[in-house]
Protein backbone atom coordinates (compact mmCIF):
# COMPACT_ATOMS: atom_id res chain seq x y z
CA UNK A 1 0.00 0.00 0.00
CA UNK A 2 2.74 2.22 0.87
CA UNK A 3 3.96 2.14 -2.94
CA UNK A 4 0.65 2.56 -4.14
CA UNK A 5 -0.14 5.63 -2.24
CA UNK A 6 2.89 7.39 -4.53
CA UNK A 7 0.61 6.70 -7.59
CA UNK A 8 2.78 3.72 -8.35
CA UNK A 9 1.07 0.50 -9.67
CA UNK A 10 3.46 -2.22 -8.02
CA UNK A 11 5.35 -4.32 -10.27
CA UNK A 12 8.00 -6.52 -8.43
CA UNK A 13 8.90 -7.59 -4.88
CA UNK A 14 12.39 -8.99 -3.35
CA UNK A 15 12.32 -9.67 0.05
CA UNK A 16 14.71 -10.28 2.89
CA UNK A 17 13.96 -12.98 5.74
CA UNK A 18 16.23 -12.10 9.02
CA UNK A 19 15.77 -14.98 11.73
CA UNK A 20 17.45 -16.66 14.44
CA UNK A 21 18.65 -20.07 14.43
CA UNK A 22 16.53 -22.44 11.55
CA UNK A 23 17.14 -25.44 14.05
CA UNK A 24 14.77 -24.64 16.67
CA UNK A 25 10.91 -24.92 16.29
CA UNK A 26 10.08 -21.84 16.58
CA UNK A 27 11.89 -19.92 14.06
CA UNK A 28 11.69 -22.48 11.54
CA UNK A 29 8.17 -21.96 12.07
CA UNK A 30 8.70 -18.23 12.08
CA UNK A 31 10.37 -18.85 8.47
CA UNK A 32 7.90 -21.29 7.24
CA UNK A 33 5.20 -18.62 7.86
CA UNK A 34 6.89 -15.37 6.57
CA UNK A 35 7.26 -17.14 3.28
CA UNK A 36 3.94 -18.57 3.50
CA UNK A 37 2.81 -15.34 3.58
CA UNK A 38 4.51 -13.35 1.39
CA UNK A 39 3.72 -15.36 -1.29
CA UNK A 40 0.05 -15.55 -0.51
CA UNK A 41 0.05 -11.97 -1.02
CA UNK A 42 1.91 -11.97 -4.43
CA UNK A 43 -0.30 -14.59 -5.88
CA UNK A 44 -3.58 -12.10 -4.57
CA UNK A 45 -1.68 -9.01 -5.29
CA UNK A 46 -0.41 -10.34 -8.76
CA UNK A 47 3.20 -9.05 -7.85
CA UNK A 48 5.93 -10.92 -8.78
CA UNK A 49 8.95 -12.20 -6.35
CA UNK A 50 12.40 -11.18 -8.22
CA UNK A 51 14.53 -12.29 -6.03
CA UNK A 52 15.07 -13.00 -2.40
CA UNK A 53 17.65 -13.34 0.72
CA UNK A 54 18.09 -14.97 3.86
CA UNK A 55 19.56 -14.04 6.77
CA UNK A 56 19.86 -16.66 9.86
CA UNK A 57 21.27 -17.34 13.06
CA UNK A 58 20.86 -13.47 14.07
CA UNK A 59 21.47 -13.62 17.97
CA UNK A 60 22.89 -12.35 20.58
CA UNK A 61 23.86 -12.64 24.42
CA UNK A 62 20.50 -11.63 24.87
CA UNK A 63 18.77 -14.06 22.55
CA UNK A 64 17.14 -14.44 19.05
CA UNK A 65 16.05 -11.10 17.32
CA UNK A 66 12.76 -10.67 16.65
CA UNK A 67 11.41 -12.05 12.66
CA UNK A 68 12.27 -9.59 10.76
CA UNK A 69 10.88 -10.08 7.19
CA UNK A 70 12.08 -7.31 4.97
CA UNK A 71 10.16 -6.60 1.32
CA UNK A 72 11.41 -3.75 -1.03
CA UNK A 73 9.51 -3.26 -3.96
CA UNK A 74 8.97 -0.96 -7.35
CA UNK A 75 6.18 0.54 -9.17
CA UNK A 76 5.56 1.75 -12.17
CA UNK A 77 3.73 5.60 -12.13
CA UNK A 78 2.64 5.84 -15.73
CA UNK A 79 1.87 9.92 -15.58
CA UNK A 80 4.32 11.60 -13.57
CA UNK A 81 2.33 14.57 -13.40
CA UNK A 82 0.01 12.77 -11.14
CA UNK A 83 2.23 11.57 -8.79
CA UNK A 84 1.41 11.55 -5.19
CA UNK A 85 3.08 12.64 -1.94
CA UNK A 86 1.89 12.14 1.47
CA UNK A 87 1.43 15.57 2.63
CA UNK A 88 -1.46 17.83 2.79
CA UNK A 89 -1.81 20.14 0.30
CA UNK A 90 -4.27 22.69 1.78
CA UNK A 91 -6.33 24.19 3.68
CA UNK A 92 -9.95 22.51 3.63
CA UNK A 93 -8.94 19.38 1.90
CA UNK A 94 -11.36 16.30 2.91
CA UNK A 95 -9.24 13.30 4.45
CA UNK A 96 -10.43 9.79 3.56
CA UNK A 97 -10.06 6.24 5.42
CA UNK A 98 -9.75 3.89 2.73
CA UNK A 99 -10.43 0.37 3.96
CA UNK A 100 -12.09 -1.58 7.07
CA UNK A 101 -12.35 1.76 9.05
CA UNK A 102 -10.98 1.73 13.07
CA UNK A 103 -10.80 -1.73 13.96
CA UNK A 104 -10.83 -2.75 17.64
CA UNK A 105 -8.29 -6.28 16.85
CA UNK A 106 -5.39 -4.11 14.89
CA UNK A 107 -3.03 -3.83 17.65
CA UNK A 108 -1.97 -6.36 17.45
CA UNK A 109 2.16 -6.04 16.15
CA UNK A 110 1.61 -2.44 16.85
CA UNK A 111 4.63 -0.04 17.88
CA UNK A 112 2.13 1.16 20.27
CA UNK A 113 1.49 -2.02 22.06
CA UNK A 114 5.20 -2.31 22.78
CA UNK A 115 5.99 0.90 23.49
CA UNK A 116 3.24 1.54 25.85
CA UNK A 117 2.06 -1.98 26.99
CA UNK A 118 5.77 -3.62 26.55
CA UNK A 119 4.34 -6.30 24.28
CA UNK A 120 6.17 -7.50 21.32
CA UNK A 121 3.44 -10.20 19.71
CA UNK A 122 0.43 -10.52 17.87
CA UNK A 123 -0.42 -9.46 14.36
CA UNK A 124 -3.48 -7.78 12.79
CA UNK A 125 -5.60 -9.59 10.54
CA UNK A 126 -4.94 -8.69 6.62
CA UNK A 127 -7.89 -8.89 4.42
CA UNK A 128 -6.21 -9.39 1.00
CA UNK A 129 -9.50 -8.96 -1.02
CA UNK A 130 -10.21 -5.99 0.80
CA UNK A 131 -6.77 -5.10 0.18
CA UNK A 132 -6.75 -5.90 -3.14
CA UNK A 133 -9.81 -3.02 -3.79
CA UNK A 134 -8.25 -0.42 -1.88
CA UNK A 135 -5.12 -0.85 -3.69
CA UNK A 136 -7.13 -0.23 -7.04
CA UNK A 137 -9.29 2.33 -5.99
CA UNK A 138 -6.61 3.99 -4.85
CA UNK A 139 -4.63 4.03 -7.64
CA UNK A 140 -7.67 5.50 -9.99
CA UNK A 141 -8.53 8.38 -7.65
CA UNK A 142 -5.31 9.47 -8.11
CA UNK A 143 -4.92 9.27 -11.57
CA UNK A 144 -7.39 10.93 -12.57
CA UNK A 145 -6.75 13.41 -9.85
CA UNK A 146 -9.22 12.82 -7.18
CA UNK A 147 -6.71 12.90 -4.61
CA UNK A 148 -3.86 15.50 -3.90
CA UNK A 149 -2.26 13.46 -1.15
CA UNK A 150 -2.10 9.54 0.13
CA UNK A 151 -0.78 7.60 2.82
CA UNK A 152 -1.05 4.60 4.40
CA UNK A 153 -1.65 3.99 8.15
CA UNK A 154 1.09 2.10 9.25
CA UNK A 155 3.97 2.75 11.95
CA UNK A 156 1.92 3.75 14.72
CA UNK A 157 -1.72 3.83 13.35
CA UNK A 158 -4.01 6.29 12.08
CA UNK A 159 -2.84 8.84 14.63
CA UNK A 160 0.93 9.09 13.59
CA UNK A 161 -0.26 9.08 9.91
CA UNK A 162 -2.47 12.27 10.51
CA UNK A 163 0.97 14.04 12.18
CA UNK A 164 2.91 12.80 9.45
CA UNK A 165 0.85 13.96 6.51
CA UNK A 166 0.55 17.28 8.56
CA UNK A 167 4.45 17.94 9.18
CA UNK A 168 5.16 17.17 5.66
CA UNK A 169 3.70 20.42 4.82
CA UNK A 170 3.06 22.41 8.00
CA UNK A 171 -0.99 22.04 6.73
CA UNK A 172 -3.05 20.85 10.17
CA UNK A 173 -6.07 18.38 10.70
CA UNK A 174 -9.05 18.72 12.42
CA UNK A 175 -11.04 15.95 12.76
CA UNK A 176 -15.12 15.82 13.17
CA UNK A 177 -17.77 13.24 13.25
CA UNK A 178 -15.06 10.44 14.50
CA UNK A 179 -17.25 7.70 14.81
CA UNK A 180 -15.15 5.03 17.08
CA UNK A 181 -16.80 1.60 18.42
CA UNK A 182 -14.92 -0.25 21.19
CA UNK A 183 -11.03 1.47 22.17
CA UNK A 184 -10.22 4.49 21.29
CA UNK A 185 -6.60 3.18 21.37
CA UNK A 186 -7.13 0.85 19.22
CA UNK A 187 -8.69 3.06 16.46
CA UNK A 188 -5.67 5.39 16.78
CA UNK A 189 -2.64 3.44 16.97
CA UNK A 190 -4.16 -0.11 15.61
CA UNK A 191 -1.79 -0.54 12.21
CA UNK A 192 -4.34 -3.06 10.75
CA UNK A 193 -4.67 -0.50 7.93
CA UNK A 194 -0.68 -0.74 6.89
């Protein structure tokens, strides 16, 4: 999404898997499911793999790092003119959710639930059908203009996108008519929208 939110239809994908030892259940499991995954979402996404790495027995005196799967990818923006940048461009400008809406299960993996709850675990449920739409729809508004900026809701939620796409720009937000069911912590730093 994050490539898509540029204007960019996304072509290819090479990806990085950075694990702990392969010999112990866990992060062979770990690996089994990262590329499980990733390709489940190429074959939905129709993006190709190019190419791929490894990287195992990353430890320490203090133990395994955490699965780290890496994926860099590139896009194709067929009109330049109509590329997209995640800043706001001005002053009375409507700002869009694309997607599921708040959801009360994404923290799950969040930066918030480690940095303020000190738990690493979890992941938020990806809809890749959903996905798949938002993607597209996405990539029409914006060329043929509809929208002026994009960005997706990932490191730290809905929240931290809002601050982001205001800083870019010095252009502020001011929300109305939030309509939240169930946390409010949840709908702001959930990153089931990355």
């Amino acid at each position: 999404r994050n490539l898509v939110c540029t204007g960019a239809k996304p072509m290819a994908v090479t990806d990085c898997l950075n694990l702990g030892k392969p010999e112990s259940k866990d992060v062979y499991y770990q690996l089994k499911e990262c590329i499980r995954g990733i390709g489940r979402a190429c074959r939905r996404l129709n993006i190709q793999v190019i190419s791929g790495n490894v990287s195992l027995y990353n430890e320490a005196k203090e133990g395994v790092i955490y699965p780290t799967p890496i994926c860099g990818m590139v896009g194709l923006i067929e009109n330049a003119d109509r590329r997209c940048d995640i800043g706001f461009v001005g002053e009375g400008d409507q700002v869009f959710l694309l997607g599921s809406g708040f959801d009360n299960e994404g923290l799950g993996g969040s930066e918030y639930l480690e940095l303020i709850h000190g738990v690493v675990g979890g992941r938020p449920h990806i809809d890749l059908d959903l996905e798949k739409r938002v993607q597209s729809c996405c990539l029409k508004a914006i060329g043929r203009g509809v929208i002026t900026s994009a960005h997706d809701c990932s490191d730290g939620g809905v929240a931290i996108t809002l601050a982001e796409c205001c800083l870019r720009r010095g252009v502020g937000f001011k929300g109305e008519r939030w309509q939240f069911e169930g946390r409010v912590d949840a709908a702001l730093f959930g990153e089931v929208q990355s």
